[in-house]
C-alpha atoms as a PDB file:
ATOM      1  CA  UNK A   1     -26.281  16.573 -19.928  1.00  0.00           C
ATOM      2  CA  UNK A   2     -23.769  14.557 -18.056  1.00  0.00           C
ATOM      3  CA  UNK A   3     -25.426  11.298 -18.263  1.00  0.00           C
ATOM      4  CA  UNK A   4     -28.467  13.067 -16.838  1.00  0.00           C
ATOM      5  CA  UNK A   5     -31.536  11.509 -18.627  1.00  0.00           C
ATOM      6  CA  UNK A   6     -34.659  13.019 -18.881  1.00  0.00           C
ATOM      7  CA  UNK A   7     -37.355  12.436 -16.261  1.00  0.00           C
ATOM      8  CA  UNK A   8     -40.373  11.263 -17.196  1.00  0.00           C
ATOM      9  CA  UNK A   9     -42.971  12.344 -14.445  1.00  0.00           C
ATOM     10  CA  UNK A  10     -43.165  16.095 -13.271  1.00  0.00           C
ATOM     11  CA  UNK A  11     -43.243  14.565  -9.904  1.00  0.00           C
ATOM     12  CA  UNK A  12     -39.639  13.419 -10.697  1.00  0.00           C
ATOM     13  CA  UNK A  13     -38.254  17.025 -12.430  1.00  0.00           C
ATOM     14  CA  UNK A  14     -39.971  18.634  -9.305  1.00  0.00           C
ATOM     15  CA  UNK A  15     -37.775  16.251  -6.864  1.00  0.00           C
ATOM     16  CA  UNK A  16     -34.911  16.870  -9.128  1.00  0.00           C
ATOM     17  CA  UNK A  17     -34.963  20.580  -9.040  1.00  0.00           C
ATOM     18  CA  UNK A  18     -35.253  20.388  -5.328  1.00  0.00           C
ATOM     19  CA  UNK A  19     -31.908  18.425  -5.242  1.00  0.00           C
ATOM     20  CA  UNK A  20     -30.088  21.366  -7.559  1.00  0.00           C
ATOM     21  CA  UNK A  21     -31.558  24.184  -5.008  1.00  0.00           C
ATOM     22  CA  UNK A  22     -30.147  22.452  -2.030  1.00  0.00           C
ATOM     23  CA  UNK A  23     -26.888  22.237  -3.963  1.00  0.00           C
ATOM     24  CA  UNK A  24     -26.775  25.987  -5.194  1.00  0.00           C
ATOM     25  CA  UNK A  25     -27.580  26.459  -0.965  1.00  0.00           C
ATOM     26  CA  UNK A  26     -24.875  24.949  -0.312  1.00  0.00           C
ATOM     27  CA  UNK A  27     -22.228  25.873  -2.605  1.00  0.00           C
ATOM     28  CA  UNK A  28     -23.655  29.411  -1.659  1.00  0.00           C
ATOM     29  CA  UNK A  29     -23.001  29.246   1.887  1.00  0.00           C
ATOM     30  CA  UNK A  30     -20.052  26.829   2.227  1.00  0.00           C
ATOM     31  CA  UNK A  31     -18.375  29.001  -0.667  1.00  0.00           C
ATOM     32  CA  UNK A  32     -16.462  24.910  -1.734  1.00  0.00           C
ATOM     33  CA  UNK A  33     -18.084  21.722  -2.375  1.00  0.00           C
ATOM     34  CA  UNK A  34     -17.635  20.680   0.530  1.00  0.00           C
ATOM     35  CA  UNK A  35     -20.483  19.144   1.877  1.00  0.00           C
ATOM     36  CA  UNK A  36     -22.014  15.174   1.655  1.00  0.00           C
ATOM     37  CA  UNK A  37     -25.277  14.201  -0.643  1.00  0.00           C
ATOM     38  CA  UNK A  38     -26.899  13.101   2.683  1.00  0.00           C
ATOM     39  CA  UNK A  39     -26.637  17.196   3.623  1.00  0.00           C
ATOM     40  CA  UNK A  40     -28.094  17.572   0.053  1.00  0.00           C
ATOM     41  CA  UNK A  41     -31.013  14.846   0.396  1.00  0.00           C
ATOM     42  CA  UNK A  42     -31.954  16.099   3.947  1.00  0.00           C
ATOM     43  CA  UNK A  43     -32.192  19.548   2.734  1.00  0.00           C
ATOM     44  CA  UNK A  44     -34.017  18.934  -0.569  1.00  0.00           C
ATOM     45  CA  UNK A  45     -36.266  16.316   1.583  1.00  0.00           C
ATOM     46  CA  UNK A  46     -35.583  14.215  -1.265  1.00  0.00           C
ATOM     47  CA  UNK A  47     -33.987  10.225  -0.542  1.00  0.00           C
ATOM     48  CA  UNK A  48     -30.481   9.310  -1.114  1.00  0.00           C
ATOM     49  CA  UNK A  49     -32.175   6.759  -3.815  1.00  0.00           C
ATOM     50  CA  UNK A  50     -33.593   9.190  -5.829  1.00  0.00           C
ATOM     51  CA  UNK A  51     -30.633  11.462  -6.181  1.00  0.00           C
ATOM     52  CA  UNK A  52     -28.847   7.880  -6.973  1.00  0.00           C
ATOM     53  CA  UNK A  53     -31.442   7.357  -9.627  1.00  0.00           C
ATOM     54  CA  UNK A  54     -30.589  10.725 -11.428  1.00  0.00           C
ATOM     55  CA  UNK A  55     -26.927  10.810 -11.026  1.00  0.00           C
ATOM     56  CA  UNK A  56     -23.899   8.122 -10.832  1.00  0.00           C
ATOM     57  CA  UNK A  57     -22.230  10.445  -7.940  1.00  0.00           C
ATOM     58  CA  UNK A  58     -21.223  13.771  -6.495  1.00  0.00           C
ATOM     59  CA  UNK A  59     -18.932  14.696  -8.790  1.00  0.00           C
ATOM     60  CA  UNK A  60     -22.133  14.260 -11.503  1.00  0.00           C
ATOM     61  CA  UNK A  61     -24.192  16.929  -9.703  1.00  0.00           C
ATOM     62  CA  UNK A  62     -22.073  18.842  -9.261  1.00  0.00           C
ATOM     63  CA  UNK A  63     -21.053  18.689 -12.644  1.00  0.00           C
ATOM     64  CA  UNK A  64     -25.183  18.745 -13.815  1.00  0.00           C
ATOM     65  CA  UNK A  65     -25.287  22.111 -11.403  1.00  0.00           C
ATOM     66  CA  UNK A  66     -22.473  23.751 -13.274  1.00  0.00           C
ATOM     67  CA  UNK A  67     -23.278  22.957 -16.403  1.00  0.00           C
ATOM     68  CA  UNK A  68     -27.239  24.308 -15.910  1.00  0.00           C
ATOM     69  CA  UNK A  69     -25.960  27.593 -14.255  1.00  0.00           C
ATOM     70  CA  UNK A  70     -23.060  28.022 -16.893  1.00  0.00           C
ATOM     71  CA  UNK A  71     -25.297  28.091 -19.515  1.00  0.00           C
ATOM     72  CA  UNK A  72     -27.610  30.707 -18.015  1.00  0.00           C
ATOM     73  CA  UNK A  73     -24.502  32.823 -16.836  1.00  0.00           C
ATOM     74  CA  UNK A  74     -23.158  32.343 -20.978  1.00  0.00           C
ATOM     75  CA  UNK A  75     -26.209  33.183 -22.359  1.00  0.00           C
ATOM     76  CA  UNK A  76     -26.936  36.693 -19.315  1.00  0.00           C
ATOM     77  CA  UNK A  77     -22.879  37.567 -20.379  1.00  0.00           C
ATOM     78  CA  UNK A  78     -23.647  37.449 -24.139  1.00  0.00           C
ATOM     79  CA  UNK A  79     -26.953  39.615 -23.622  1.00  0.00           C
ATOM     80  CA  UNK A  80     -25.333  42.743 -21.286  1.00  0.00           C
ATOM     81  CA  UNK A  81     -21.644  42.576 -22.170  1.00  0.00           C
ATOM     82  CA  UNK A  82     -22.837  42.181 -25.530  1.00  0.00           C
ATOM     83  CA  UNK A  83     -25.208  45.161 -25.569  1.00  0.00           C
ATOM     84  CA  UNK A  84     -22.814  47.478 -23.375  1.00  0.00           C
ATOM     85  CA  UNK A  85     -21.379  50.086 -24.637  1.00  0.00           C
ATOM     86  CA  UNK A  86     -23.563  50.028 -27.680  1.00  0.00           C
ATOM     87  CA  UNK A  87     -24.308  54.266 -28.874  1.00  0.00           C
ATOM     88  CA  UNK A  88     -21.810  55.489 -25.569  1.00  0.00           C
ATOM     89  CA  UNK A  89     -20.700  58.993 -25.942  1.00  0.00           C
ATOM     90  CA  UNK A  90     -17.313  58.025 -26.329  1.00  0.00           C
ATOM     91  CA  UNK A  91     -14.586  55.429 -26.553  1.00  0.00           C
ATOM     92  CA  UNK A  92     -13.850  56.395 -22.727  1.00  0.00           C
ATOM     93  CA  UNK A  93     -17.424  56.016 -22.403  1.00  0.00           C
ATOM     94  CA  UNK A  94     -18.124  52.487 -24.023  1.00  0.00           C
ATOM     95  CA  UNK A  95     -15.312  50.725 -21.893  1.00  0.00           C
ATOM     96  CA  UNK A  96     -16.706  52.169 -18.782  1.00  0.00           C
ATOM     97  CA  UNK A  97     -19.625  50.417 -19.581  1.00  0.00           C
ATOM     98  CA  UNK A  98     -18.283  47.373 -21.130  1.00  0.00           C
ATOM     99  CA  UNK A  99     -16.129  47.224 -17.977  1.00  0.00           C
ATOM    100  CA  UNK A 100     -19.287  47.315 -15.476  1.00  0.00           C
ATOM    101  CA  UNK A 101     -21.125  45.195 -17.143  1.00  0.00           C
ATOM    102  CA  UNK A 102     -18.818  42.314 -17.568  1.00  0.00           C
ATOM    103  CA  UNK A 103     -18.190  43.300 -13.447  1.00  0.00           C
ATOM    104  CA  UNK A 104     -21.068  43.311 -12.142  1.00  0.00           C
ATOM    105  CA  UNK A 105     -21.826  39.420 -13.475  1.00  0.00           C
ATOM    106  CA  UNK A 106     -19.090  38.413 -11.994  1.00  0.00           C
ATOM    107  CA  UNK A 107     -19.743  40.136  -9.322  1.00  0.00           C
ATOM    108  CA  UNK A 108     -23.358  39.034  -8.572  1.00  0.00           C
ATOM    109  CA  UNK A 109     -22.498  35.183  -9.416  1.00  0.00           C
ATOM    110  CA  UNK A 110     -19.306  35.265  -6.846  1.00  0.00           C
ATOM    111  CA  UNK A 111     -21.040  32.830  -4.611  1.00  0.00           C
ATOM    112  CA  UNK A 112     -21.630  30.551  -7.722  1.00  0.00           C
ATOM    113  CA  UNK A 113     -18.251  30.831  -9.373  1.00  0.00           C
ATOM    114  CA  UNK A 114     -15.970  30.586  -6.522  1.00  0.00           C
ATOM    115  CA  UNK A 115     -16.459  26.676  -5.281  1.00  0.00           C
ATOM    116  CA  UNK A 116     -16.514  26.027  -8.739  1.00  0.00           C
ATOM    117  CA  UNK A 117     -12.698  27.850  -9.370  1.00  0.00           C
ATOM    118  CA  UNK A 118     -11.787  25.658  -6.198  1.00  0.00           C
ATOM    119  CA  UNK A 119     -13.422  21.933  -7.358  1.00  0.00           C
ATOM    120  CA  UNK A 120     -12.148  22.986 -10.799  1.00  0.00           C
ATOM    121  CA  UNK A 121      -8.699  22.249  -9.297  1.00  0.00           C
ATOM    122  CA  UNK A 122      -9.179  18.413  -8.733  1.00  0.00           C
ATOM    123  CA  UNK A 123     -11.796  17.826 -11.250  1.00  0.00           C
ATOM    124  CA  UNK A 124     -10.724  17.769 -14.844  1.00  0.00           C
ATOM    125  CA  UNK A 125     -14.611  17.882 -16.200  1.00  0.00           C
ATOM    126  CA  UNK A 126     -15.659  21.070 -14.127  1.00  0.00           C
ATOM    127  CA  UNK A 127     -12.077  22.991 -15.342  1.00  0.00           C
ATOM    128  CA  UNK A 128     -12.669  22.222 -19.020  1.00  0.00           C
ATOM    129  CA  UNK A 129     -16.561  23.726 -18.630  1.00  0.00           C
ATOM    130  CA  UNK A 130     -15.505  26.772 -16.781  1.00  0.00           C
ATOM    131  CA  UNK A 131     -12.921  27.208 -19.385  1.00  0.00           C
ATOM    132  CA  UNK A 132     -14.963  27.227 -21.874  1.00  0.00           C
ATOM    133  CA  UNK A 133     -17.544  29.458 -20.211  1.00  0.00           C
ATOM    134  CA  UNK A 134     -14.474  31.659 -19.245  1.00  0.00           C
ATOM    135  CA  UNK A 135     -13.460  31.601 -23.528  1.00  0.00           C
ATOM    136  CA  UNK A 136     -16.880  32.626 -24.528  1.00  0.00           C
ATOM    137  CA  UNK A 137     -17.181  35.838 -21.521  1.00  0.00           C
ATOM    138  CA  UNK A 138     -13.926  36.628 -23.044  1.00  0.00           C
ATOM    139  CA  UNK A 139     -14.879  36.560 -26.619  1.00  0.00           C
ATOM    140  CA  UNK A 140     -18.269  38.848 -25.941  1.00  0.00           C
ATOM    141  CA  UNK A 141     -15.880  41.380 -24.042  1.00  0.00           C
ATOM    142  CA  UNK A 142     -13.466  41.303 -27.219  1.00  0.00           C
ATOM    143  CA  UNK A 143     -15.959  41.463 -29.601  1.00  0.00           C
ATOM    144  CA  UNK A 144     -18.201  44.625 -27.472  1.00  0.00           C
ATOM    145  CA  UNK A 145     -14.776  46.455 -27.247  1.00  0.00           C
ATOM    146  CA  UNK A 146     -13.910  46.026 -30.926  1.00  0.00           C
ATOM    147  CA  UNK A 147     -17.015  47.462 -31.961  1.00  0.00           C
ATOM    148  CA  UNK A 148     -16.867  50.108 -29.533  1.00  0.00           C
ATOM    149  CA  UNK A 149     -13.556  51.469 -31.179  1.00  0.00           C
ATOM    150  CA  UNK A 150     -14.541  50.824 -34.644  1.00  0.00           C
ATOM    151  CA  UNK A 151     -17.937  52.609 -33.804  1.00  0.00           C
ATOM    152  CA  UNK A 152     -15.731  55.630 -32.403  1.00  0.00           C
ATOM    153  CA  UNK A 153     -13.112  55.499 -34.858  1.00  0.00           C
ATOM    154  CA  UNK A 154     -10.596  54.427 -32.287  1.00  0.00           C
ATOM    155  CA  UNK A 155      -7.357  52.238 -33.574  1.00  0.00           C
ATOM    156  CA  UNK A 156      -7.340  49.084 -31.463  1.00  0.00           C
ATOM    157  CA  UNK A 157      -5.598  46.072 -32.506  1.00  0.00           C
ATOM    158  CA  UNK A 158      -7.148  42.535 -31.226  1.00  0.00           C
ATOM    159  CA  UNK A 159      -3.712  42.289 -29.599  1.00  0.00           C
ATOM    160  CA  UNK A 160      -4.033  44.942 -27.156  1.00  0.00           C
ATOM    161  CA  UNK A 161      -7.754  44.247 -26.620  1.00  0.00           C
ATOM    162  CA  UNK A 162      -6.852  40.759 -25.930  1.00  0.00           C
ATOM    163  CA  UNK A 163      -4.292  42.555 -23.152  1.00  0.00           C
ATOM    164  CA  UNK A 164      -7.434  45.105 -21.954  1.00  0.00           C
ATOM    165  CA  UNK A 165      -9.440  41.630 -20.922  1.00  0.00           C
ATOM    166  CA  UNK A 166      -6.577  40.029 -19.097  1.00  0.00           C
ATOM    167  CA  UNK A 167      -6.376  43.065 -17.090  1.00  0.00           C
ATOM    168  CA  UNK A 168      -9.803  43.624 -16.329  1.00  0.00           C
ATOM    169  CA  UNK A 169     -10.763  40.072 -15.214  1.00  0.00           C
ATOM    170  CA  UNK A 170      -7.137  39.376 -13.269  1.00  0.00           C
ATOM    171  CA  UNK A 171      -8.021  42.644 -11.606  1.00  0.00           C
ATOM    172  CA  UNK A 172     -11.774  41.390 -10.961  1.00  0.00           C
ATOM    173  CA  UNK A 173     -11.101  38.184  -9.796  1.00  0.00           C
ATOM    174  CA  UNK A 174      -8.659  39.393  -7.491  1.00  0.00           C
ATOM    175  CA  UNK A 175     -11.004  41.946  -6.123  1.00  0.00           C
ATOM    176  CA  UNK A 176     -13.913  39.430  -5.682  1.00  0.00           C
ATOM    177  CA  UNK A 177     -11.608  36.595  -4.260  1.00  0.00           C
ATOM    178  CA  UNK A 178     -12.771  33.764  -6.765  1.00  0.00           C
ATOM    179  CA  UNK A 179     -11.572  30.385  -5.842  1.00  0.00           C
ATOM    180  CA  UNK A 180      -8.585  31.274  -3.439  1.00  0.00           C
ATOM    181  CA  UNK A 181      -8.502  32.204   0.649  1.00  0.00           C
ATOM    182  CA  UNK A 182      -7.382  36.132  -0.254  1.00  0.00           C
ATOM    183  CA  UNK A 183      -4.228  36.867   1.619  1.00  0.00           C
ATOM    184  CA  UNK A 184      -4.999  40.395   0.233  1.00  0.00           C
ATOM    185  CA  UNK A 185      -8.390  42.602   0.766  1.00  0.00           C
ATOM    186  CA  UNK A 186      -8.300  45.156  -1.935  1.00  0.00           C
ATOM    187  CA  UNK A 187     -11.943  45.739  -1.304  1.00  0.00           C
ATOM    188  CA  UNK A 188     -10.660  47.524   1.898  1.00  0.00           C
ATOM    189  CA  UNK A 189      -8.540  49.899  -0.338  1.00  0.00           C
ATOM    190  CA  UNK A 190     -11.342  50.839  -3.016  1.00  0.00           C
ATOM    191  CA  UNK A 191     -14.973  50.832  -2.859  1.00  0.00           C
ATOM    192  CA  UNK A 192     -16.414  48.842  -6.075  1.00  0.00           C
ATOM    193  CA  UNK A 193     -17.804  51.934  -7.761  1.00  0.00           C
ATOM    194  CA  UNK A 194     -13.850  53.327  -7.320  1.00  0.00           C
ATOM    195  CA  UNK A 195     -12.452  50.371  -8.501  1.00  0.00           C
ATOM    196  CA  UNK A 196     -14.799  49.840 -11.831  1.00  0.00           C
ATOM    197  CA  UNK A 197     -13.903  53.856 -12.494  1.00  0.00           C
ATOM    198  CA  UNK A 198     -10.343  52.992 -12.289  1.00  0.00           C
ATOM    199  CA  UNK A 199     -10.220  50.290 -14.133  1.00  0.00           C
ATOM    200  CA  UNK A 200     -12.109  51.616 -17.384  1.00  0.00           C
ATOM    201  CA  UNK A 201     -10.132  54.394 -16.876  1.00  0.00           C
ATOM    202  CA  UNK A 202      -6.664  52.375 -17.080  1.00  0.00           C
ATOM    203  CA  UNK A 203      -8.042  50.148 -19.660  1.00  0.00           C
ATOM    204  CA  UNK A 204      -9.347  53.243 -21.923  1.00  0.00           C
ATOM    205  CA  UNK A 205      -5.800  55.062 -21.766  1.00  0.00           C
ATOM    206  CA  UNK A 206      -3.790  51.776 -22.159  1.00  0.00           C
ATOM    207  CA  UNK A 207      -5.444  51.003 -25.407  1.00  0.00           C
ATOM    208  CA  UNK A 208      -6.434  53.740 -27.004  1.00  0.00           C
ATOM    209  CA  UNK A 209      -4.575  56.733 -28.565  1.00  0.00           C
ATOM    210  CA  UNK A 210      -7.833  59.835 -27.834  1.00  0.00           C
END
């Protein structure tokens, strides 16, 4: 796990784990990476050494952090998107739910996702794992609306499902303001609850023919 080896004393993972929860602090409340490993140490009460003798640099933690809460946000979008939508009363249905599923992760995980859209910029290695985090979301939204049509007897080609998921998230990231200073507030114009309705509803009558 970037060059992360495995600690050999509980005492050590315990130290260790302290360091990543000052980080996700951080990252939480700055909303950028912008903030020193001394910040980190004196928060996590853990020495500038040991961080040192876990990680290379910065950039590595940061790197370690994203990777360890990537996973977990992979494997939470592959369990609810996933499952959404599954036995819905209708096509309509199934996207709404699809839709607020998929939402509401990226919704809770803002804090998390945002500095890493803006150190994704400058760093090569944390672009290339959110893309691939950001492939995978995409491929459990495809594959829950897929099934949803086929289960409803809906015609949807992967095409225009492809085009459903581009709307959705460009709409959702907009609306959350991940990784950019929003010269916009669209949160101002709809409630969540509005905007989520409105979307599945766009989606749903863009793509299917019911």
């Amino acid at each position: 796990m970037s060059g992360l080896s495995e600690p050999k004393q509980q005492r050590s993972r315990d130290s260790f784990a302290k360091v990543c929860a000052a980080v996700l602090e951080l990252l939480h409340e700055r909303g950028t990476g912008q903030f020193s490993l001394a910040e980190v140490s004196s928060r996590a009460a853990v020495s500038i050494g040991s961080i040192y003798g876990r990680v290379s640099s910065k950039a590595e933690l940061l790197a370690v952090i994203q990777s360890q809460e990537f996973d977990r946000l992979d494997l939470e979008t592959e369990e609810r998107v996933g499952a959404a939508g599954v036995g819905a009363a209708s096509f309509g249905h199934a996207t709404g739910e699809i839709v607020t599923a998929y939402a509401a992760i990226l919704r809770e995980n803002r804090d998390l996702l945002s500095p890493f859209f803006l150190l994704g910029v400058e760093d090569a290695r944390i672009l290339e794992r959110g893309r691939r985090s950001g492939d995978a979301g995409q491929a459990v939204f495809l594959r829950a609306l897929l099934a949803a049509a086929d289960e409803h007897h809906v015609e949807l080609s992967t095409e225009d499902a492809h085009w459903a998921f581009e709307v959705f998230y460009s709409v959702c990231v907009r609306y959350l303001g991940l990784g950019v200073i929003a010269t916009a507030n669209p949160h101002e114009v709809y409630a969540w609850p509005d905007l989520l309705q409105r979307l599945a509803r766009t989606l749903h009558l863009a793509i299917s023919s019911d």
